[in-house]
C-alpha atoms as a PDB file:
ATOM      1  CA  UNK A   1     -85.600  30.990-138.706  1.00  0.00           C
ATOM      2  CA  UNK A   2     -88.229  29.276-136.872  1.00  0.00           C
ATOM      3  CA  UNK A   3     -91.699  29.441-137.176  1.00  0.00           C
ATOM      4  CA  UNK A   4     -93.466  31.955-134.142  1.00  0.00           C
ATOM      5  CA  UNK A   5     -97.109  31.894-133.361  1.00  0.00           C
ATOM      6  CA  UNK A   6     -98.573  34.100-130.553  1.00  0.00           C
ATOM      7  CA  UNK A   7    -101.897  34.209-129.030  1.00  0.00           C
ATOM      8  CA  UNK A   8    -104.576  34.180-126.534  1.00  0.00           C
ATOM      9  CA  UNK A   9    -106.863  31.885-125.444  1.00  0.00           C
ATOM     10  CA  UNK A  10    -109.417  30.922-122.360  1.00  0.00           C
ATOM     11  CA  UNK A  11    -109.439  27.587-120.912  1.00  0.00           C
ATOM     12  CA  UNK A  12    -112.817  26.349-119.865  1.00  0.00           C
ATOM     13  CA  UNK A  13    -114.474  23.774-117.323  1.00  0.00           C
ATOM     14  CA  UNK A  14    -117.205  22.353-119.907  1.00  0.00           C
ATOM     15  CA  UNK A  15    -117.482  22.395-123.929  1.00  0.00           C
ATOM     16  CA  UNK A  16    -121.281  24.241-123.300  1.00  0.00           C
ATOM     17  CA  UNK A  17    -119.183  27.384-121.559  1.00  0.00           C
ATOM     18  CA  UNK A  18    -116.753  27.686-124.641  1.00  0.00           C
ATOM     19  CA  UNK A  19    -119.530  26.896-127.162  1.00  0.00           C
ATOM     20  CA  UNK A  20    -121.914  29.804-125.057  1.00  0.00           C
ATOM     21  CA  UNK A  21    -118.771  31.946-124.509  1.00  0.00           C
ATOM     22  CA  UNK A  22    -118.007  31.988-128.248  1.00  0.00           C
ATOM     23  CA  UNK A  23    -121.377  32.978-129.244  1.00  0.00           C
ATOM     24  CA  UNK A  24    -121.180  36.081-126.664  1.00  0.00           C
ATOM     25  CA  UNK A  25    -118.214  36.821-128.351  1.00  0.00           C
ATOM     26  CA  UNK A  26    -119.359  36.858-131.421  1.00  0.00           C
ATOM     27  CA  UNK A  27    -122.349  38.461-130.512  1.00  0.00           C
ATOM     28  CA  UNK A  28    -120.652  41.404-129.544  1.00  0.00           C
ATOM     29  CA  UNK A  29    -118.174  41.729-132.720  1.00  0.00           C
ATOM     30  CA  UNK A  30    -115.177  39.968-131.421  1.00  0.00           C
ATOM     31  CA  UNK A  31    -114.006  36.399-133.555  1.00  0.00           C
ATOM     32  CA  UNK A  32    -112.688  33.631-131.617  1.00  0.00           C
ATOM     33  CA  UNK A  33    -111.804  29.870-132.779  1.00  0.00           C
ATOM     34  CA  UNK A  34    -112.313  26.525-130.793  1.00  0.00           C
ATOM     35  CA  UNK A  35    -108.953  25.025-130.130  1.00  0.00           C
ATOM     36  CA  UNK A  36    -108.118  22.335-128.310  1.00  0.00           C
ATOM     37  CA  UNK A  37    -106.912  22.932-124.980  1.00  0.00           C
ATOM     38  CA  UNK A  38    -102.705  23.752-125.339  1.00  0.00           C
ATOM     39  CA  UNK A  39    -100.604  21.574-123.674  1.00  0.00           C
ATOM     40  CA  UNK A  40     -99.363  23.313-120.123  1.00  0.00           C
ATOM     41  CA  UNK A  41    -102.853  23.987-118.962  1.00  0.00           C
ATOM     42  CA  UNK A  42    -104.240  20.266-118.484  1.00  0.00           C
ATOM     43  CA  UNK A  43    -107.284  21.230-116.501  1.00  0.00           C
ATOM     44  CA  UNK A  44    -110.760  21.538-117.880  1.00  0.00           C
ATOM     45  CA  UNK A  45    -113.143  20.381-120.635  1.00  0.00           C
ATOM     46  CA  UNK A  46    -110.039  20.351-123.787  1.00  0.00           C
ATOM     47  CA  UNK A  47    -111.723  23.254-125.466  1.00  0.00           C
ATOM     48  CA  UNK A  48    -110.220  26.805-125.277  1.00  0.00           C
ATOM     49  CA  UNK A  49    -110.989  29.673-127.491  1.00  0.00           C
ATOM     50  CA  UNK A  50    -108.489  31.426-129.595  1.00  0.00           C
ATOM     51  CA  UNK A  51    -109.012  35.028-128.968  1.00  0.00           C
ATOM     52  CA  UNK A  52    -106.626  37.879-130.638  1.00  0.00           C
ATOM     53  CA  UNK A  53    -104.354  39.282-128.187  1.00  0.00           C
ATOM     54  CA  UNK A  54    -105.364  43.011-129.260  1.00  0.00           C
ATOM     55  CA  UNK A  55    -108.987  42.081-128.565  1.00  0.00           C
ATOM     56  CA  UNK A  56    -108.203  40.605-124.459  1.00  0.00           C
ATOM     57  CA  UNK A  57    -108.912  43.730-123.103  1.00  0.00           C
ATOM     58  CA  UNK A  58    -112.912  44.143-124.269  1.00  0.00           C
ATOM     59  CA  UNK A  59    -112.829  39.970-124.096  1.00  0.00           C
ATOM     60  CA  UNK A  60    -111.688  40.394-120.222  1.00  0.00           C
ATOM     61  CA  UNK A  61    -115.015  42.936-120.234  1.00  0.00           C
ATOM     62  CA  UNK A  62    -117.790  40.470-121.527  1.00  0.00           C
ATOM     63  CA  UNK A  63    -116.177  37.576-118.923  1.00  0.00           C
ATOM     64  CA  UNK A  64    -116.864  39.906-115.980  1.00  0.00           C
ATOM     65  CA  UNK A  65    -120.042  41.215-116.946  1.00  0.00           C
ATOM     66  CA  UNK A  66    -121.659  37.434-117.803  1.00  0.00           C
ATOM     67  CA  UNK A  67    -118.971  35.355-115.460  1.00  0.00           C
ATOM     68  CA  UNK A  68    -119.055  32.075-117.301  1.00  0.00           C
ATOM     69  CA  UNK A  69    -117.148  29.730-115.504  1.00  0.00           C
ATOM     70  CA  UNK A  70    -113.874  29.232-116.773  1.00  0.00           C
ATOM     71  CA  UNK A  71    -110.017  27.842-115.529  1.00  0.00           C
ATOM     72  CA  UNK A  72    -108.548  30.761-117.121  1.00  0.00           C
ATOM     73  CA  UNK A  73    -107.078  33.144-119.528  1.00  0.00           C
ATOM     74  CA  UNK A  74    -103.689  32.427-120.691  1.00  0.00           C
ATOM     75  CA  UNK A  75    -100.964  33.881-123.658  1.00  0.00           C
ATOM     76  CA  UNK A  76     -99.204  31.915-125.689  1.00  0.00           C
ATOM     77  CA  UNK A  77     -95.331  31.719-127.430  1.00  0.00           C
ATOM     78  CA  UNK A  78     -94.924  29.204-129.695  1.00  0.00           C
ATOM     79  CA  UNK A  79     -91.351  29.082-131.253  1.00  0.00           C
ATOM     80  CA  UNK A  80     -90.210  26.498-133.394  1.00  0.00           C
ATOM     81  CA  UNK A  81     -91.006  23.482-130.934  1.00  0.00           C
ATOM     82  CA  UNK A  82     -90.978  25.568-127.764  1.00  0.00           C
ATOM     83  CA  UNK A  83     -93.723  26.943-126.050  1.00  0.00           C
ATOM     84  CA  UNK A  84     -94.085  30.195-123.816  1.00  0.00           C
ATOM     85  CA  UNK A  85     -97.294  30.119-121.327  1.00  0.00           C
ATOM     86  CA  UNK A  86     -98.494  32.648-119.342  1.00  0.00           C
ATOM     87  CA  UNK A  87    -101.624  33.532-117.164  1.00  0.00           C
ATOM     88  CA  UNK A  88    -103.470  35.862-117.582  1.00  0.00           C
ATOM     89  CA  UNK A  89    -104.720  37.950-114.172  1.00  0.00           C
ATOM     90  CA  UNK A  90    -108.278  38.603-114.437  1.00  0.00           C
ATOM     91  CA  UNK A  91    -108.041  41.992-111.876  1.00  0.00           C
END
């Protein structure tokens, strides 16, 4: 069976908006991990953050109430070799 990894992440314009984004994040009680950037969204700085998908909703929260300028908030399928990506709307 192959191997199935699912998750969230946010795509940013410059490393300093991840790095600042992670530390509101953590700030407020929510973990996230610096990834590099998956392959599909090929805008941007190459840093994302690697945010649980039960956590988007209060994630989603903290983005509108600081608006840090980002390319976007995606999901993620991996299976086996194959990946899934999706956008996330932000309304």
């Amino acid at each position: 069976m192959p191997n199935v990894e699912e998750f969230n992440f946010i795509s940013f314009n410059s490393r300093q908006h991840a790095l600042y984004f992670s530390q509101l994040l953590r700030n407020a009680g929510y973990s996230s991990q610096i990834i590099s950037t998956p392959k599909g969204v090929s805008l941007g700085c190459g840093l994302s953050l690697k945010i649980s998908p039960h956590a988007t909703g209060k994630v989603l929260d903290i983005y509108r109430r600081n608006r840090i300028p980002i390319i976007g908030f995606y999901s993620i399928k991996r299976i086996g070799n194959h990946s899934q990506l999706y956008r996330i709307p932000l309304n």
